[in-house]
Every structure is written in C-alpha cells, then in structure tokens.
PDB file of N, CA and C in Angstrom:
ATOM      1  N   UNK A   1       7.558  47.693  75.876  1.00  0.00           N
ATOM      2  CA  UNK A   1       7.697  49.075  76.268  1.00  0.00           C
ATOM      3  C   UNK A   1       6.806  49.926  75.368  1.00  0.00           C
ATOM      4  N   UNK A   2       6.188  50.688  75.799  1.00  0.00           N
ATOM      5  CA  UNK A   2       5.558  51.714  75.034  1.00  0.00           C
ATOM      6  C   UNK A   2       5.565  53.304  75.759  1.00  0.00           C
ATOM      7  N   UNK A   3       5.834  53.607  74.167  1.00  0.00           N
ATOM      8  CA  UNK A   3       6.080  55.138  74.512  1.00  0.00           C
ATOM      9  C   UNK A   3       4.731  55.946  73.759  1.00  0.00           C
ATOM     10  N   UNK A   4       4.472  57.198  75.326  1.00  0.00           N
ATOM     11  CA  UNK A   4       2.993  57.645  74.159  1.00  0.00           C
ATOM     12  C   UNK A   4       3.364  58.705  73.707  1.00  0.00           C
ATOM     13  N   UNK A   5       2.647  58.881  72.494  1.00  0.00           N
ATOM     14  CA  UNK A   5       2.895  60.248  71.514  1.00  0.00           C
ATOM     15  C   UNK A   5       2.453  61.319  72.024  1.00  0.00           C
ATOM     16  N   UNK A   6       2.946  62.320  71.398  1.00  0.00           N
ATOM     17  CA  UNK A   6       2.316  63.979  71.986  1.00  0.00           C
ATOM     18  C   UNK A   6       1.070  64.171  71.418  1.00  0.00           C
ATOM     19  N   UNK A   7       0.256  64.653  72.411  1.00  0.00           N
ATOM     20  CA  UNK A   7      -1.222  64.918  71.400  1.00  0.00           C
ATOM     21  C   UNK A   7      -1.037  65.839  71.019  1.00  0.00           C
ATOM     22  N   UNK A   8      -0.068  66.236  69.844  1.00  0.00           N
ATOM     23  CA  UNK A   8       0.220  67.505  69.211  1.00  0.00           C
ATOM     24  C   UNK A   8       0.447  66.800  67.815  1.00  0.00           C
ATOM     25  N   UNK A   9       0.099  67.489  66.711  1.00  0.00           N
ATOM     26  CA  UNK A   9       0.761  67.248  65.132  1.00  0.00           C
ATOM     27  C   UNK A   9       2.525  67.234  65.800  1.00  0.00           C
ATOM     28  N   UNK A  10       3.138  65.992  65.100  1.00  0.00           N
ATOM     29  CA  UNK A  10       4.496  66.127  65.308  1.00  0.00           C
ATOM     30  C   UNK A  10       5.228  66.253  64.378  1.00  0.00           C
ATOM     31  N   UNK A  11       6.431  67.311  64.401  1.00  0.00           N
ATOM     32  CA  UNK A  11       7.421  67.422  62.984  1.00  0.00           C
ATOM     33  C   UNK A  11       8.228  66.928  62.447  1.00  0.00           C
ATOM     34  N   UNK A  12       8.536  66.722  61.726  1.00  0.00           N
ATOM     35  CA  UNK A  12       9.709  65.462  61.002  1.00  0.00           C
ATOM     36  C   UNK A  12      10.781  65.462  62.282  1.00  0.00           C
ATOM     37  N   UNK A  13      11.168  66.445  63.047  1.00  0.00           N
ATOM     38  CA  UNK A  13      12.683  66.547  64.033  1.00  0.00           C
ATOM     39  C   UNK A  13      12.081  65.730  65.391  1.00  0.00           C
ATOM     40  N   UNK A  14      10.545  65.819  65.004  1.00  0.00           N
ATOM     41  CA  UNK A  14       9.901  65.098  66.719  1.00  0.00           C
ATOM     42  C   UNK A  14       9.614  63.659  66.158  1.00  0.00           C
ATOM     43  N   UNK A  15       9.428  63.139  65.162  1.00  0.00           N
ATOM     44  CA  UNK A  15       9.337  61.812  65.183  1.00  0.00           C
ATOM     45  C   UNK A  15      10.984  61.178  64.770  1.00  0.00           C
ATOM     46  N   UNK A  16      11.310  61.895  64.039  1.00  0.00           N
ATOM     47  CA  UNK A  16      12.822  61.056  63.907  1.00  0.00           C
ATOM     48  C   UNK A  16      13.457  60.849  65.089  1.00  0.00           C
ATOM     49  N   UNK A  17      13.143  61.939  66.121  1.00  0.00           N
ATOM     50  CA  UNK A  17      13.888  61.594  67.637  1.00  0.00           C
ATOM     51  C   UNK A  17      12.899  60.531  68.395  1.00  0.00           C
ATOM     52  N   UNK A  18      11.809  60.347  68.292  1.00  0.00           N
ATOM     53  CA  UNK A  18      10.900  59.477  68.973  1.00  0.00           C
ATOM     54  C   UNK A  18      11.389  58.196  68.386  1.00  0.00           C
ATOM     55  N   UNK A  19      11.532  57.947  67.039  1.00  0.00           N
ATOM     56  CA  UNK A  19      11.784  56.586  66.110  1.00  0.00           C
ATOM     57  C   UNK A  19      13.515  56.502  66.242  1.00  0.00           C
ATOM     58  N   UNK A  20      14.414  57.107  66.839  1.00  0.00           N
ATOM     59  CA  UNK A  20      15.533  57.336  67.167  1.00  0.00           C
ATOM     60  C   UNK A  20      16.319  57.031  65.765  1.00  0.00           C
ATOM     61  N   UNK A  21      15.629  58.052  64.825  1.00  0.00           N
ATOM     62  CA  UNK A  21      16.254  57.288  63.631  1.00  0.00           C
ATOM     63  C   UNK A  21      17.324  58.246  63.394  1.00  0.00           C
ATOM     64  N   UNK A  22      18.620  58.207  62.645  1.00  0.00           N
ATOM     65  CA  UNK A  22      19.944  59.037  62.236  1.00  0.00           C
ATOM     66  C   UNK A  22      19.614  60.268  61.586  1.00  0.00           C
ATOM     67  N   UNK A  23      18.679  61.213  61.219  1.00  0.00           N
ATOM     68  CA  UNK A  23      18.182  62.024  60.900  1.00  0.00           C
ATOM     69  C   UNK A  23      16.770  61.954  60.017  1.00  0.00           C
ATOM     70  N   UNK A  24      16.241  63.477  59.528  1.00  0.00           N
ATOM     71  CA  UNK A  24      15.010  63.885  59.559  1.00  0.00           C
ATOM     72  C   UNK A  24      15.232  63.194  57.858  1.00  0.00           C
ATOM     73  N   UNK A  25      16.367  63.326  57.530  1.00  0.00           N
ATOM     74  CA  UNK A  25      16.425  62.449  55.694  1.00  0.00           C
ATOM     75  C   UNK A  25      15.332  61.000  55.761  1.00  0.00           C
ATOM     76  N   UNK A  26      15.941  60.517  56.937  1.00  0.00           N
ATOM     77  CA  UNK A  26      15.113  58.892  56.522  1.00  0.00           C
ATOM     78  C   UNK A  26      13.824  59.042  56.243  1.00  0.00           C
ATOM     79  N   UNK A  27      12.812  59.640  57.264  1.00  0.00           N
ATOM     80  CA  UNK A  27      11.567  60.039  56.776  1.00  0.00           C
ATOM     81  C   UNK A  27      11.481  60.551  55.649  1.00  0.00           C
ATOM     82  N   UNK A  28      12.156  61.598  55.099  1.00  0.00           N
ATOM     83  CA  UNK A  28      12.359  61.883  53.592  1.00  0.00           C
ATOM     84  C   UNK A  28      11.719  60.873  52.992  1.00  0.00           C
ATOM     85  N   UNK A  29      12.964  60.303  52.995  1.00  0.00           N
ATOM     86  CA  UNK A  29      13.494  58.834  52.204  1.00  0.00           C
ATOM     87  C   UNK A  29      11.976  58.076  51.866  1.00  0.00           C
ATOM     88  N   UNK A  30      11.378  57.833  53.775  1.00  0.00           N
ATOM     89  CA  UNK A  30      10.394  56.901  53.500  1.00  0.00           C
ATOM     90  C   UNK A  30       9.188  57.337  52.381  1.00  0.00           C
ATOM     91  N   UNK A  31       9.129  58.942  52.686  1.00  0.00           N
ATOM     92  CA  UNK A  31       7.678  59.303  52.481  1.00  0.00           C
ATOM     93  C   UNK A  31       7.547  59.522  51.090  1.00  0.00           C
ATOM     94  N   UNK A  32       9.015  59.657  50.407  1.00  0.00           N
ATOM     95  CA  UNK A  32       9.122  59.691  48.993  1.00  0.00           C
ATOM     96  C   UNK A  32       9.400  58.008  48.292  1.00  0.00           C
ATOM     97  N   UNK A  33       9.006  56.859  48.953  1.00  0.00           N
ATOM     98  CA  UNK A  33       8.998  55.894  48.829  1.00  0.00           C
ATOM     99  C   UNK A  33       7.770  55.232  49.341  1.00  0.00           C
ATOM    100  N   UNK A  34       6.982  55.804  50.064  1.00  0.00           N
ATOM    101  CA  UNK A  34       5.561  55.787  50.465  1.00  0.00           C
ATOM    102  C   UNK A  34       5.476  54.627  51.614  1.00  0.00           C
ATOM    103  N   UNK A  35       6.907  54.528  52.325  1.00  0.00           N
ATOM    104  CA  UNK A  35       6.719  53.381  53.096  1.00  0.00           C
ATOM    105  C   UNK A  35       6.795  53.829  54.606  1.00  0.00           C
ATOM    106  N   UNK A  36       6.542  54.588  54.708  1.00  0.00           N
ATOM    107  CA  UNK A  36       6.864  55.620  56.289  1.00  0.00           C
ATOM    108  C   UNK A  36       5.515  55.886  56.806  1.00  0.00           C
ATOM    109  N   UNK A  37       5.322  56.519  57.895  1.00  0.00           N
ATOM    110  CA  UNK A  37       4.047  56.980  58.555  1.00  0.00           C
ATOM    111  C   UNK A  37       3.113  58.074  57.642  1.00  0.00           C
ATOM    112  N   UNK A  38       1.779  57.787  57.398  1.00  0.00           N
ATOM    113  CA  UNK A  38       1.534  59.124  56.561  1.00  0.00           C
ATOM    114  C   UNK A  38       1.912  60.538  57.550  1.00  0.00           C
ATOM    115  N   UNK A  39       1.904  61.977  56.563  1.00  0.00           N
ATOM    116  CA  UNK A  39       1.616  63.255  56.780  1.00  0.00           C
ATOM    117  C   UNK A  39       1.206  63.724  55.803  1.00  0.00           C
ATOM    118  N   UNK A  40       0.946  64.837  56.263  1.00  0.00           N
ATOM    119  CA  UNK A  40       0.447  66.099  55.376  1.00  0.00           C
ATOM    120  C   UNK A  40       1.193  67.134  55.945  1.00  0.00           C
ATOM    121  N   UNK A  41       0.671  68.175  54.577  1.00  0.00           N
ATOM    122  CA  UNK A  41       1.402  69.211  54.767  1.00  0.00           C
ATOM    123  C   UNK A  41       0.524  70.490  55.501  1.00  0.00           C
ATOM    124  N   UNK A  42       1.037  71.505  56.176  1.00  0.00           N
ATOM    125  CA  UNK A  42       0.415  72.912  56.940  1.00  0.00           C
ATOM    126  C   UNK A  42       1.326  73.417  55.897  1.00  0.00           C
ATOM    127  N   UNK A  43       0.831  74.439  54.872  1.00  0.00           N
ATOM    128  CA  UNK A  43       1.723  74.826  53.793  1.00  0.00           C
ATOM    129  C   UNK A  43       2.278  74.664  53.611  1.00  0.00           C
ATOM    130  N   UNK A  44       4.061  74.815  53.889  1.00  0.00           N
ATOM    131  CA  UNK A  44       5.068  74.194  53.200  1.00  0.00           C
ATOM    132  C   UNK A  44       5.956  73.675  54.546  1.00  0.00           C
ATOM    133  N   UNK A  45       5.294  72.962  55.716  1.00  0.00           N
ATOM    134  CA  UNK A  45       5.269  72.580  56.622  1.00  0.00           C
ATOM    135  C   UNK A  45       4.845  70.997  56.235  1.00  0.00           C
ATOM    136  N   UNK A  46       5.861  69.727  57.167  1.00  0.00           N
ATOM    137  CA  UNK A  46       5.223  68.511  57.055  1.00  0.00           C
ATOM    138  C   UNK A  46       4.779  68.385  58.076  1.00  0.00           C
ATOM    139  N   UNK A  47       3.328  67.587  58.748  1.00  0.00           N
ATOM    140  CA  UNK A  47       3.260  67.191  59.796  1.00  0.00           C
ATOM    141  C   UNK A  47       3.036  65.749  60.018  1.00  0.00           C
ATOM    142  N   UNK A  48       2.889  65.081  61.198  1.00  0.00           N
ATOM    143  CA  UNK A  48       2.402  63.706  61.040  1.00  0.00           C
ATOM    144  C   UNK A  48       1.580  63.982  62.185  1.00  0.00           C
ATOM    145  N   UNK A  49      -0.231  62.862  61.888  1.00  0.00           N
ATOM    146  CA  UNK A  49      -0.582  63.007  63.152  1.00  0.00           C
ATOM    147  C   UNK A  49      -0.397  61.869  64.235  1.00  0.00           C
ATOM    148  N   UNK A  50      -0.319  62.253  65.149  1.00  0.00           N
ATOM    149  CA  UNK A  50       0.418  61.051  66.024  1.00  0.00           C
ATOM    150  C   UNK A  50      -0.287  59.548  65.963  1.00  0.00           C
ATOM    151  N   UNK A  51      -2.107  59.848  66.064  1.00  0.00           N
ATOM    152  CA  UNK A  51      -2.753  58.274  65.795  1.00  0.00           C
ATOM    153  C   UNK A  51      -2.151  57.686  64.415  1.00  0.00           C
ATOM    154  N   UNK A  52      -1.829  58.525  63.178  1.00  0.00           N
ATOM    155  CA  UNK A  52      -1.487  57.795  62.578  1.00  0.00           C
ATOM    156  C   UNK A  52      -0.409  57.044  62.409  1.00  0.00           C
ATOM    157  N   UNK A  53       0.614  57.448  63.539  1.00  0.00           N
ATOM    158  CA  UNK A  53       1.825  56.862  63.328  1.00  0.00           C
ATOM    159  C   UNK A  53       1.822  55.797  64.294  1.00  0.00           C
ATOM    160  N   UNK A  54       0.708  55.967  65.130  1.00  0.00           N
ATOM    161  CA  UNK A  54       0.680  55.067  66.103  1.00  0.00           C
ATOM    162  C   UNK A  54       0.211  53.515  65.398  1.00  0.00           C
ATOM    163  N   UNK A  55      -0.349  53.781  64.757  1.00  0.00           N
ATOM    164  CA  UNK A  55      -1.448  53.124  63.711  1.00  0.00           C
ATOM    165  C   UNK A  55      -0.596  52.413  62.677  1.00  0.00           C
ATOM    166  N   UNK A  56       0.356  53.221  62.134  1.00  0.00           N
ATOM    167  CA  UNK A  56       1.790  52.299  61.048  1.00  0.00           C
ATOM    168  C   UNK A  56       2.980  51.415  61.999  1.00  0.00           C
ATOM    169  N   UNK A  57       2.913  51.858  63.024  1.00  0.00           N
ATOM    170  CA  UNK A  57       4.002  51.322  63.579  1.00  0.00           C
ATOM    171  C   UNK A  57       2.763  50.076  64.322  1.00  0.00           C
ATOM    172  N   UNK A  58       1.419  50.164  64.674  1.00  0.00           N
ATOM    173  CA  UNK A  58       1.337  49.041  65.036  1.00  0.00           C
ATOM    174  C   UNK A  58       0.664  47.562  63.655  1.00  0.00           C
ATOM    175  N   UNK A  59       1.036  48.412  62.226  1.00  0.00           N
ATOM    176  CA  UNK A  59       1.256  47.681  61.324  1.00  0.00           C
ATOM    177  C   UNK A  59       2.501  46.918  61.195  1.00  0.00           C
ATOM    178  N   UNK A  60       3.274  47.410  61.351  1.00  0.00           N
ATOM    179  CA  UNK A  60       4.529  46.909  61.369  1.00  0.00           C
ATOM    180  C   UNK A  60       5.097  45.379  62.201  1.00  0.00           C
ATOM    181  N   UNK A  61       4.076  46.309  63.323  1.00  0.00           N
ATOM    182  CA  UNK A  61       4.298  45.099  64.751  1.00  0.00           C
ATOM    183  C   UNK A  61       3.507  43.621  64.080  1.00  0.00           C
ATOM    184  N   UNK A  62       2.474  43.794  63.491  1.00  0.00           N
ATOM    185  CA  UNK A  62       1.813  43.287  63.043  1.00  0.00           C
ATOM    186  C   UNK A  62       2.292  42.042  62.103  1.00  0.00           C
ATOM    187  N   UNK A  63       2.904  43.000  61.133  1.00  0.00           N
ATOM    188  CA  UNK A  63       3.649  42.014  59.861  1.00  0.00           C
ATOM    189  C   UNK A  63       4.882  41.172  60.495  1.00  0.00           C
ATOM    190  N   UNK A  64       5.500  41.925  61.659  1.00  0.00           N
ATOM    191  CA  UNK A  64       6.392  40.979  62.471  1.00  0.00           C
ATOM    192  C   UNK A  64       6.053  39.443  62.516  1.00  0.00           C
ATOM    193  N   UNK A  65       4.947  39.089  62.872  1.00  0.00           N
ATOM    194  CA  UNK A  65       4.433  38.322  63.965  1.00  0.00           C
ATOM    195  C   UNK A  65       4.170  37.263  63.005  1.00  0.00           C
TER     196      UNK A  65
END
C-alpha cells in the first residue's frame, strides 16, 4: 500500500496523523534522538519536507529486508 504525501512542507500534527503515531511527542522524541524523519525549522515553526520523509521511511523499508 502506498500512501502519497502532500506536496506541501508538512507539520508535526500532519505527519504524526499520516505515520498514525499516538501523538505529535513521538516525533519530539525521535528528532531529539535523531532517529525520525529530518526537519527544519520556519522560525519557531517545525517542518518536514515530504521527499524527505519519503526517503527515511523508504530507509527503514530497506533495513527491514
């Protein structure tokens, strides 16, 4: 199954619902553990851009295998 991303910068509340994860903390969690999708910040704004998350998660798939 694949789901495609928004061609928009997405916000911590749009990928935690895409990654159906229990809230916007886990990303926290990851990004202060450096093991999550990169972002950056729009001033005191996080964003992620979608190729890149497309790009970690098909690392992931990767290390599965």
């Amino acid at each position: 199954m694949t789901i495609a991303l928004p061609e928009r910068y997405l916000t911590p509340e749009d990928l935690a619902e895409l990654l159906a994860l229990p809230s916007v903390e886990t990303l926290y969690q990851w990004r202060r553990k450096r093991t999550g999708p990169p972002a950056f910040r729009v001033g005191k704004h996080l964003r992620y851009d979608p190729a890149d998350v497309h790009m970690w998660i098909a690392g992931l798939v990767e290390q599965e295998r």
